[in-house]
Protein backbone atom coordinates (compact mmCIF):
# COMPACT_ATOMS: atom_id res chain seq x y z
CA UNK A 1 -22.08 -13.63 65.46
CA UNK A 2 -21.54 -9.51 65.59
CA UNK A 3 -23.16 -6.75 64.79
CA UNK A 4 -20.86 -4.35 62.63
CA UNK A 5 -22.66 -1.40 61.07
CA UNK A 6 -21.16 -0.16 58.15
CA UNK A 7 -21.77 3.40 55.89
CA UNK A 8 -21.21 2.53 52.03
CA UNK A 9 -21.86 4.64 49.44
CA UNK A 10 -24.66 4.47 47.27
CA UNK A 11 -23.50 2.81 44.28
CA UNK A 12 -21.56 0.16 46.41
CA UNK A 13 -24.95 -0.39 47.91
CA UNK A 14 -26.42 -0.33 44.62
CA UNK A 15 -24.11 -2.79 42.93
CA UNK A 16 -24.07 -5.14 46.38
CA UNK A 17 -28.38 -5.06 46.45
CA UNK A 18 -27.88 -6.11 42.55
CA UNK A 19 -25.66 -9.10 42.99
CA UNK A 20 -27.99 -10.03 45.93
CA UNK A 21 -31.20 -9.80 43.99
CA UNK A 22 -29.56 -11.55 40.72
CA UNK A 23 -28.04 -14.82 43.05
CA UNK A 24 -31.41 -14.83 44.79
CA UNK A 25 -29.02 -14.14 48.32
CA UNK A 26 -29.12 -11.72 51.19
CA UNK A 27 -27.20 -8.87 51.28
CA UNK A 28 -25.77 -9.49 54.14
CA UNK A 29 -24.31 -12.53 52.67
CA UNK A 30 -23.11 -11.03 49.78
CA UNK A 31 -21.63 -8.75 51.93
CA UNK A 32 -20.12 -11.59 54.42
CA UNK A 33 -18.64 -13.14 51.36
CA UNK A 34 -17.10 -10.35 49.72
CA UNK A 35 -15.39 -9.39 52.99
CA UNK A 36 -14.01 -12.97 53.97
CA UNK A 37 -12.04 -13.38 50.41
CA UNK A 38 -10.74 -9.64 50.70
CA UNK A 39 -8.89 -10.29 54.06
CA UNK A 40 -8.06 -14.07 52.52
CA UNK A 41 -6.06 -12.10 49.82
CA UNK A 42 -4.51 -9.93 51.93
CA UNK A 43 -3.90 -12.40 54.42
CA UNK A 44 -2.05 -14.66 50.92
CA UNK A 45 -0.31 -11.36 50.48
CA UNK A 46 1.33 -11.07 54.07
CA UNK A 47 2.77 -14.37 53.87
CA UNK A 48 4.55 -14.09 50.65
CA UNK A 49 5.83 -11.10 51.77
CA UNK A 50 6.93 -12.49 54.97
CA UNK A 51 8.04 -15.75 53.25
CA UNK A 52 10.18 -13.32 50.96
CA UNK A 53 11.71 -11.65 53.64
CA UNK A 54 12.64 -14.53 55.46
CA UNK A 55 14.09 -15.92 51.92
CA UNK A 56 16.30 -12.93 52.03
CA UNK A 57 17.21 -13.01 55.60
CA UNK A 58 18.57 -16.81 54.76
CA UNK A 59 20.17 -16.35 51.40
CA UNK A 60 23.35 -17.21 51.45
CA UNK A 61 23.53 -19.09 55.23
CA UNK A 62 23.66 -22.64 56.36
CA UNK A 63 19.91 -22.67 56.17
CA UNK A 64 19.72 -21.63 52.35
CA UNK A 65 17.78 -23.65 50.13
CA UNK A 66 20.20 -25.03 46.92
CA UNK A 67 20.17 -22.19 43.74
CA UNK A 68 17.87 -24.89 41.50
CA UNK A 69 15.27 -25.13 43.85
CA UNK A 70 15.23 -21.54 44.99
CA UNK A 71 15.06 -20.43 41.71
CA UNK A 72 12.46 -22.61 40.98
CA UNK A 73 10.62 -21.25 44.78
CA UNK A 74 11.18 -17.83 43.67
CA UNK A 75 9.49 -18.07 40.10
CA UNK A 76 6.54 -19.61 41.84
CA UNK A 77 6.17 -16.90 44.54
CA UNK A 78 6.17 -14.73 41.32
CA UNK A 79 3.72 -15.95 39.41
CA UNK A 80 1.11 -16.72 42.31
CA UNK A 81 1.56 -13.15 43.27
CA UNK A 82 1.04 -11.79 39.65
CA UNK A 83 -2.04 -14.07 39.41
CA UNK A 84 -3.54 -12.98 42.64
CA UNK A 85 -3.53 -9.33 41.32
């Protein structure tokens, strides 16, 4: 495991010693956690957007997907990415 050290300001160290004290947890593992699902949902976010781009690159080719189940791709894409906001 690294070492990262890390300046926050004090009421994000305030609010972070809180939900450690409150959940009975280390900081540092508050800290850990917090980090891991902010780069999972901007890792989520990367892929739709790649996934849309690729949609777009293949709309209308040989490798298109029929216009039911596209449509129905593309209002999934939408929601998930309204819900992850």
């Amino acid at each position: 495991m690294k070492t990262f050290e890390l300046s926050l300001p004090d009421e994000l160290h305030a609010r972070i010693r809180q939900i450690a004290r409150r959940e009975a947890k280390p900081a540092q593992e508050i800290v850990r956690t917090a980090i891991s699902a902010g780069l999972a949902v901007r890792e989520r976010r990367e892929r739709t957007r790649a996934i849309g781009a690729y949609a777009r690159r293949m709309a209308g080719s040989p490798h298109d997907l029929d216009r039911d189940l596209e449509s129905a791709a593309v209002e999934n894409l939408r929601s998930s990415v309204v819900d992850q906001e």
